[in-house]
N, C-alpha and C. Protein backbone atom coordinates (compact mmCIF):
# COMPACT_ATOMS: atom_id res chain seq x y z
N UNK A 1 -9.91 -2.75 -13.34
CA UNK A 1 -9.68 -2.21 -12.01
C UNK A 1 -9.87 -3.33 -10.98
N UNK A 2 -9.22 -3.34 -9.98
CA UNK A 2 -9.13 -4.84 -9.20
C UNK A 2 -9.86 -4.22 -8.13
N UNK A 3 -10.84 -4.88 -7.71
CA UNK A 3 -11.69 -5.24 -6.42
C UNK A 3 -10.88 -5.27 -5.30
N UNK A 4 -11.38 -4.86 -4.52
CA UNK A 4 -11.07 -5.21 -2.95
C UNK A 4 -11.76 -5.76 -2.12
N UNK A 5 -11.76 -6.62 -1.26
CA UNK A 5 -12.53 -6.99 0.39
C UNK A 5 -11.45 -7.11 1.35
N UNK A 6 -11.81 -6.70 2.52
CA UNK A 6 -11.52 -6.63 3.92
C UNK A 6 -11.98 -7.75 4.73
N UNK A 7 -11.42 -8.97 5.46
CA UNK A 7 -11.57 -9.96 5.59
C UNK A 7 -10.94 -9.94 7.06
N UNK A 8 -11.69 -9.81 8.26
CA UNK A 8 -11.23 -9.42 9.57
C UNK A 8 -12.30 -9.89 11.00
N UNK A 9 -12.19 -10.21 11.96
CA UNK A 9 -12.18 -10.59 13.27
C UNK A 9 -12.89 -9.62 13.82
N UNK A 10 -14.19 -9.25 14.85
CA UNK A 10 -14.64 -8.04 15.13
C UNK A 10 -15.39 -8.73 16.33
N UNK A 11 -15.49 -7.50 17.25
CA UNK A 11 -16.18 -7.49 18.11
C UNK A 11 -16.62 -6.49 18.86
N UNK A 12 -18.29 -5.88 18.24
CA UNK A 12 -18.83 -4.98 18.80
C UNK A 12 -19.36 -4.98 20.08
N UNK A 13 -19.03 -3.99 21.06
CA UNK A 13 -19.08 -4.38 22.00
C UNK A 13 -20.79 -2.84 22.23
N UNK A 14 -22.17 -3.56 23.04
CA UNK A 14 -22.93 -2.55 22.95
C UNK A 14 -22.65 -1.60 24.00
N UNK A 15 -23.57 -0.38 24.03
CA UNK A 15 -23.17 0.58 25.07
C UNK A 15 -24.52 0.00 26.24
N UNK A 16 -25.48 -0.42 25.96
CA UNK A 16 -26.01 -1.13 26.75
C UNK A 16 -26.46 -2.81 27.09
N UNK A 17 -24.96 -3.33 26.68
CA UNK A 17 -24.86 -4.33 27.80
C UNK A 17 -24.37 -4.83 25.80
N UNK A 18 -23.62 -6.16 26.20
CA UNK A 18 -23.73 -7.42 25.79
C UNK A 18 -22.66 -7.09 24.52
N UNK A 19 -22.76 -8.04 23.39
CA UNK A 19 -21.56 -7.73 22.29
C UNK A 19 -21.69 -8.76 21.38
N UNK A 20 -21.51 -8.57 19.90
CA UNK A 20 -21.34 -9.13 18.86
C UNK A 20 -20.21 -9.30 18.00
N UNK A 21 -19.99 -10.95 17.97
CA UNK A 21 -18.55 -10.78 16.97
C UNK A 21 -19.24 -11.60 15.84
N UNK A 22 -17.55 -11.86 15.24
CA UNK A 22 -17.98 -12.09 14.04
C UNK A 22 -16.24 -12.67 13.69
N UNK A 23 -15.99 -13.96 13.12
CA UNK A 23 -14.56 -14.50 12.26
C UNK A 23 -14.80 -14.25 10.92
N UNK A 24 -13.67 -14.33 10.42
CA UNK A 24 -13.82 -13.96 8.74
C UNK A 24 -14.85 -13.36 8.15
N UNK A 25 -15.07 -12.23 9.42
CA UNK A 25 -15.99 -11.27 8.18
C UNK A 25 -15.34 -10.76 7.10
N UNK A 26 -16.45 -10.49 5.84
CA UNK A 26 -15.86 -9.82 4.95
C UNK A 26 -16.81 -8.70 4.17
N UNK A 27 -16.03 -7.64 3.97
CA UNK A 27 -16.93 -6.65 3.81
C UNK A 27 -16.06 -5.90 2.57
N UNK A 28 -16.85 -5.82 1.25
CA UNK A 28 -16.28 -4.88 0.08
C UNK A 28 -15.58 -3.32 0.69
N UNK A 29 -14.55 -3.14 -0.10
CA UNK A 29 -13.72 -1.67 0.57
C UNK A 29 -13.78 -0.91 -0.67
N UNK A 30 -13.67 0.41 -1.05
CA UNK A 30 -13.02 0.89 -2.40
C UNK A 30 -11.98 1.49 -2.55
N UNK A 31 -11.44 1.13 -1.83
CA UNK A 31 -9.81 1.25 -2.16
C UNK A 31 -8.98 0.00 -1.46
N UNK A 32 -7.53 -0.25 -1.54
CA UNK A 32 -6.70 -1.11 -1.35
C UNK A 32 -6.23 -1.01 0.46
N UNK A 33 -6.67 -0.26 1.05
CA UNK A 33 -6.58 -0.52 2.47
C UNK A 33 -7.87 0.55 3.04
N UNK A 34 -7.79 0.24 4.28
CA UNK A 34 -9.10 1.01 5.70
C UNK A 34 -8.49 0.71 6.44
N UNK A 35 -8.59 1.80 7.55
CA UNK A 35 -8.23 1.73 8.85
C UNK A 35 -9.02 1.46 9.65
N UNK A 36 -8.50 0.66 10.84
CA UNK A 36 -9.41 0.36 11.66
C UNK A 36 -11.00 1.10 11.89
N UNK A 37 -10.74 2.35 12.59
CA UNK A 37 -11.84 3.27 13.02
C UNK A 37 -12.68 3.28 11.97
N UNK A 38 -12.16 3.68 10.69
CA UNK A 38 -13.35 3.39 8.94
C UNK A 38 -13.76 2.19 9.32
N UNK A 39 -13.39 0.87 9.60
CA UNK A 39 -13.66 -0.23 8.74
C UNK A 39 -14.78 -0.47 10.33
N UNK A 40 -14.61 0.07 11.65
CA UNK A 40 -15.69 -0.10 12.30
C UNK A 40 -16.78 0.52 12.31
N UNK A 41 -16.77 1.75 11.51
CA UNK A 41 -18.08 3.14 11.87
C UNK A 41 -18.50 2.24 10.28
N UNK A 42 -17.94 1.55 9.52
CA UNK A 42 -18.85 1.08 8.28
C UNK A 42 -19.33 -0.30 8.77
N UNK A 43 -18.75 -1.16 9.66
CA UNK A 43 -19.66 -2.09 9.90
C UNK A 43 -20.86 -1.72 10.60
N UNK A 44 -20.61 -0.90 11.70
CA UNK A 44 -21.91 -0.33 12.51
C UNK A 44 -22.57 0.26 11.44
N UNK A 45 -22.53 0.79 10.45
CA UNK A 45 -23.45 1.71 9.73
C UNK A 45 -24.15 0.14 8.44
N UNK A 46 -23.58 -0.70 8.20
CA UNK A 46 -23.75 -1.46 7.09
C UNK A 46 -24.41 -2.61 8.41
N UNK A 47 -24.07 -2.63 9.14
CA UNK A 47 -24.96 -3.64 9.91
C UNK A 47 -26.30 -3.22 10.76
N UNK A 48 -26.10 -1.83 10.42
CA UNK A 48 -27.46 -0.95 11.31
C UNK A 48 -27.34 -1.52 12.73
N UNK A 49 -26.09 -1.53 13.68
CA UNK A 49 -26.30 -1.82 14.78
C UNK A 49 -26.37 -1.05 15.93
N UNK A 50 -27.75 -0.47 16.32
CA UNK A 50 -27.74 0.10 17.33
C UNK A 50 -27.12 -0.20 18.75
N UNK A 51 -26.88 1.66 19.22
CA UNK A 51 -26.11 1.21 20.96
C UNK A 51 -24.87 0.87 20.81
N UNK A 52 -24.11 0.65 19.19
CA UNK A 52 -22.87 0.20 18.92
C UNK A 52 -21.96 1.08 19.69
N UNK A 53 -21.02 0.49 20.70
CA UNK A 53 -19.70 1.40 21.37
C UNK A 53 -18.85 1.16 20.45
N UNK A 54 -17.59 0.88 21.82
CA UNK A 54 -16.17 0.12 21.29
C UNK A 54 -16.48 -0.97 20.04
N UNK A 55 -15.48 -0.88 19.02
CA UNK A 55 -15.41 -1.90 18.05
C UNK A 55 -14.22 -2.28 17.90
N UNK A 56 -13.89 -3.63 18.54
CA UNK A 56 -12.29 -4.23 18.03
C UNK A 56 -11.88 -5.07 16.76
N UNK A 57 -11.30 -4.82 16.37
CA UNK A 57 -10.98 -5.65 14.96
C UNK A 57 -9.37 -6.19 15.08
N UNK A 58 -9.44 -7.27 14.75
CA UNK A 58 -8.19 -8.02 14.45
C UNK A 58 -8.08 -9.04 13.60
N UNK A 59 -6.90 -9.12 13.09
CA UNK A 59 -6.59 -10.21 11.95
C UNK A 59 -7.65 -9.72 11.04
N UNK A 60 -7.06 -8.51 10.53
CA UNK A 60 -7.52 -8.03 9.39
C UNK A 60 -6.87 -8.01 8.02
N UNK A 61 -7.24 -8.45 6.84
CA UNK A 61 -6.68 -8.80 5.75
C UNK A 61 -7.28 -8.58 4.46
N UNK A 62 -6.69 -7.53 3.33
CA UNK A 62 -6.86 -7.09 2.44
C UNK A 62 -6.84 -8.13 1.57
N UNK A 63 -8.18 -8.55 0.53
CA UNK A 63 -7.95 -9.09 -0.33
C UNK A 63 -8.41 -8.97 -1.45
N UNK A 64 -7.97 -8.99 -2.70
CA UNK A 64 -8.36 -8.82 -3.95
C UNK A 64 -9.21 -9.80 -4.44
N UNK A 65 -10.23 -8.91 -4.89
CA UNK A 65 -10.96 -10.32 -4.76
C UNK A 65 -12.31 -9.32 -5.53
N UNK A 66 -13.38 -9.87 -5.85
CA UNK A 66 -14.65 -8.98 -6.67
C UNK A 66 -15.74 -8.90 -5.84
N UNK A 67 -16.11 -7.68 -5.98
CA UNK A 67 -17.23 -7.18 -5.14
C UNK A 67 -18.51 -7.89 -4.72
N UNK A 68 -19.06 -8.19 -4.02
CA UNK A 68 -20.17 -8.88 -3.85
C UNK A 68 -21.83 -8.29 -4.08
N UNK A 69 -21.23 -7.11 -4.36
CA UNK A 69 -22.72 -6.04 -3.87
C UNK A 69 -22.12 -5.35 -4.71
N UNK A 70 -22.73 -4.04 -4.90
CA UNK A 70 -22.64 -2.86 -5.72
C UNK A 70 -21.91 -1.88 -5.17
N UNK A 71 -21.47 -0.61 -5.89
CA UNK A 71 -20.54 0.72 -4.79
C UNK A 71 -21.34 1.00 -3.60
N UNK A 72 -19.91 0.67 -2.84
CA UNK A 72 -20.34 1.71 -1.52
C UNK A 72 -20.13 3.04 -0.89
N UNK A 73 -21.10 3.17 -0.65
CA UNK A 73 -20.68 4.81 0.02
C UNK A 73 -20.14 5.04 0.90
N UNK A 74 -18.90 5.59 1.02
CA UNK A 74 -17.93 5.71 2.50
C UNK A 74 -17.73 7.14 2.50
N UNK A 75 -18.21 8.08 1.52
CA UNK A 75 -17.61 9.07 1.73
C UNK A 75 -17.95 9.77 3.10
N UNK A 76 -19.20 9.46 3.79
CA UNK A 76 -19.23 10.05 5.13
C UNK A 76 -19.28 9.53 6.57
N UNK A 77 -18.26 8.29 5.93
CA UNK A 77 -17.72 7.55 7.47
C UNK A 77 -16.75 8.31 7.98
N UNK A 78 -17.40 8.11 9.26
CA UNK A 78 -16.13 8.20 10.33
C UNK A 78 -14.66 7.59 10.26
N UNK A 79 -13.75 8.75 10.66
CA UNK A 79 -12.33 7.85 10.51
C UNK A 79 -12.18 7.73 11.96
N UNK A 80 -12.68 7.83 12.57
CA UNK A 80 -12.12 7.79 14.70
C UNK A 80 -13.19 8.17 15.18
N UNK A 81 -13.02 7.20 16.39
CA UNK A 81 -14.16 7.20 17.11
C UNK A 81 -13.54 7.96 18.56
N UNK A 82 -14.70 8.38 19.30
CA UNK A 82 -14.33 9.22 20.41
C UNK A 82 -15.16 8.67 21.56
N UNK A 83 -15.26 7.91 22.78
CA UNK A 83 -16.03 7.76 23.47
C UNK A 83 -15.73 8.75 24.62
N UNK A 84 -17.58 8.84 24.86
CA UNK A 84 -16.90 10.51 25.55
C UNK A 84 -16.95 10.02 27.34
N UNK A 85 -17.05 8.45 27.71
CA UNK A 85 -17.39 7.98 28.62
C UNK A 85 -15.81 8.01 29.14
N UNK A 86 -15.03 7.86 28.16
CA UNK A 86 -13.34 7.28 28.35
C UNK A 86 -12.76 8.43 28.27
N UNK A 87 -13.12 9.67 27.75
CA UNK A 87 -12.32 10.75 27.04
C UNK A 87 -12.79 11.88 27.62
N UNK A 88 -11.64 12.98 27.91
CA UNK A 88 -11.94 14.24 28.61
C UNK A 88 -11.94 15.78 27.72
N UNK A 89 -12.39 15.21 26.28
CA UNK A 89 -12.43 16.32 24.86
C UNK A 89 -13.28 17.26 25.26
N UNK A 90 -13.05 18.71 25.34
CA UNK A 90 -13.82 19.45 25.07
C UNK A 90 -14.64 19.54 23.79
N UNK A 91 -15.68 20.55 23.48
CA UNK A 91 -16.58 20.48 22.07
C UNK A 91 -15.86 20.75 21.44
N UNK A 92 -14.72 21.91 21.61
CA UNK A 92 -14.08 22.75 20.77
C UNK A 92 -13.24 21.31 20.13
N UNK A 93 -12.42 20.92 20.99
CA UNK A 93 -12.09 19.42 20.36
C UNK A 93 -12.32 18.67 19.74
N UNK A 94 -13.79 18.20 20.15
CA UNK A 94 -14.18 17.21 19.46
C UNK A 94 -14.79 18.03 17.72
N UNK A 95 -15.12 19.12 17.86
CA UNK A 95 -15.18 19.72 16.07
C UNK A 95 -13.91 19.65 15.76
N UNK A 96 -12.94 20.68 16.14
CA UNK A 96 -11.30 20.28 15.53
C UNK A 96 -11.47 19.09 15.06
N UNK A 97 -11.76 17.86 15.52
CA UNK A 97 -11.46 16.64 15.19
C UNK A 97 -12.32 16.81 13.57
N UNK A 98 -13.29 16.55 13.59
CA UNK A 98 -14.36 16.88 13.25
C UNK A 98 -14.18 17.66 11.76
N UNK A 99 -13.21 18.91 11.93
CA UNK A 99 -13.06 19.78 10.75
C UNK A 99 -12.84 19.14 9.28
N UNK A 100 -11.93 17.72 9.46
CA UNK A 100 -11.28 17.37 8.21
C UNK A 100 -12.28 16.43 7.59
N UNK A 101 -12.84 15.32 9.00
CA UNK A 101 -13.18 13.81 8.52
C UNK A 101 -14.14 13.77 9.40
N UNK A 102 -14.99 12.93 9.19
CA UNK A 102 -15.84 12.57 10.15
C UNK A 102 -15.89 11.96 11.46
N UNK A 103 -16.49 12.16 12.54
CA UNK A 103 -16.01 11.64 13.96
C UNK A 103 -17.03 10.53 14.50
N UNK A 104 -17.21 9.29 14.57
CA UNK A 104 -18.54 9.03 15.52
C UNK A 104 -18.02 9.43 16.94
N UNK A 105 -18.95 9.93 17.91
CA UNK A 105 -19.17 10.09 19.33
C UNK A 105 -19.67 8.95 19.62
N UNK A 106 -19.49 8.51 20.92
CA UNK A 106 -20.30 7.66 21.56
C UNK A 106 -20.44 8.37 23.23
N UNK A 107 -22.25 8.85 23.21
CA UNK A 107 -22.10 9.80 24.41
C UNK A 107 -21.97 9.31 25.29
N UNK A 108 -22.27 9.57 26.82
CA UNK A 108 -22.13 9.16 28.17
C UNK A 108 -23.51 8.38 28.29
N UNK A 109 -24.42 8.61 27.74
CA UNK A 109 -25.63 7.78 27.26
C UNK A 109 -25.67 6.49 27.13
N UNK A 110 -24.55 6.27 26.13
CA UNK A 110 -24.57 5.20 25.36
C UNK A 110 -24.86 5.37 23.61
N UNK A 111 -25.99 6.88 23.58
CA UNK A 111 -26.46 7.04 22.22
C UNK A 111 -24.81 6.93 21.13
N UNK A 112 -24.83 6.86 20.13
CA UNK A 112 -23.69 6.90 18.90
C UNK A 112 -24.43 8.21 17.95
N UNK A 113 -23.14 8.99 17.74
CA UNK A 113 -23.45 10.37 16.86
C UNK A 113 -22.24 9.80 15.82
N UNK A 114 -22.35 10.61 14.65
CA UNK A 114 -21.66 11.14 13.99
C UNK A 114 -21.03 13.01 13.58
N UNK A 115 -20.29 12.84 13.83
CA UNK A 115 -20.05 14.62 14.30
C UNK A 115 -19.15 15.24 12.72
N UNK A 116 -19.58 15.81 12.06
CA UNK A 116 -18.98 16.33 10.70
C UNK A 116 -18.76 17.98 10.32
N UNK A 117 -18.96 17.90 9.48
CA UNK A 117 -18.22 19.64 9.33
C UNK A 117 -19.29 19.53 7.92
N UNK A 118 -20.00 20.50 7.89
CA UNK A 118 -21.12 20.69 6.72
C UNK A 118 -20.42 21.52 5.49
N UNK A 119 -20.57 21.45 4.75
CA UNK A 119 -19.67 21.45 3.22
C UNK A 119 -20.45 22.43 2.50
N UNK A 120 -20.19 23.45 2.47
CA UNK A 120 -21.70 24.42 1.80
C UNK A 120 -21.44 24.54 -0.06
C-alpha cells in the first residue's frame, strides 16, 4: 500500500494577534489527496495551536512517499472552517453544516470550536 505526505506552504494566522508559517511543510495524509480546510483543522490540531483563526495554504503537493510517524486519526477533523467574525450563519446553519462532517468555528472571541453531529 503506498504512503502518502502532503508537502505545502501555510500560514496560520492567530485570532489574537500575530501568525505562523511554515515552507515545505510536510505532514503524513491517509489517503491520496486533502482538502484544504482538512489539511488546516489537522495542522491546528497536530500542532496544538491555540487562538488558531484563518489558515492559508499554498503550493500544496501530494507525495508518495512513507510515513514518518504512525496512523493518524482524521476521522474527526473538520472539513470547513466557519469564522463567525466574517460570516452571518445562523445555528440552525452552522449544525446543517455540521450534520455530515465536522465544522471548526472560530467565535467572535477568537476561541476555535469544533462543531459535530454525535453518532449514537
Amino acid at each position: 500500500m503506498t504512503a502518502y505526505r502532503v508537502k505545502f506552504d501555510f500560514v496560520a494566522h492567530f485570532t489574537n494577534g500575530g501568525s505562523l508559517s511554515g515552507q515545505d511543510f510536510r505532514l503524513d495524509i491517509p489517503g491520496s489527496d486533502i482538502a484544504d480546510d482538512a489539511l488546516a483543522a489537522y495542522l491546528v490540531q497536530d500542532m496544538r495551536l491555540l487562538m488558531a483563526g484563518r489558515v492559508n495554504i499554498t503550493n500544496k503537493q501530494i507525495i508518495a512517499e512513507p510515513h514518518k510517524r504512525g496512523a493518524i486519526a482524521t476521522a474527526g477533523l473538520p472539513h470547513s472552517t466557519v469564522d463567525l467574525a466574517a460570516s452571518s450563519l445562523s445555528a440552525a446553519e452552522l449544525v446543517a453544516r455540521a450534520s455530515n462532517h465536522p465544522v471548526r468555528v472560530i467565535a467572535a472571541d477568537g476561541e476555535s470550536y469544533v462543531l459535530s453531529r454525535l453518532v449514537d
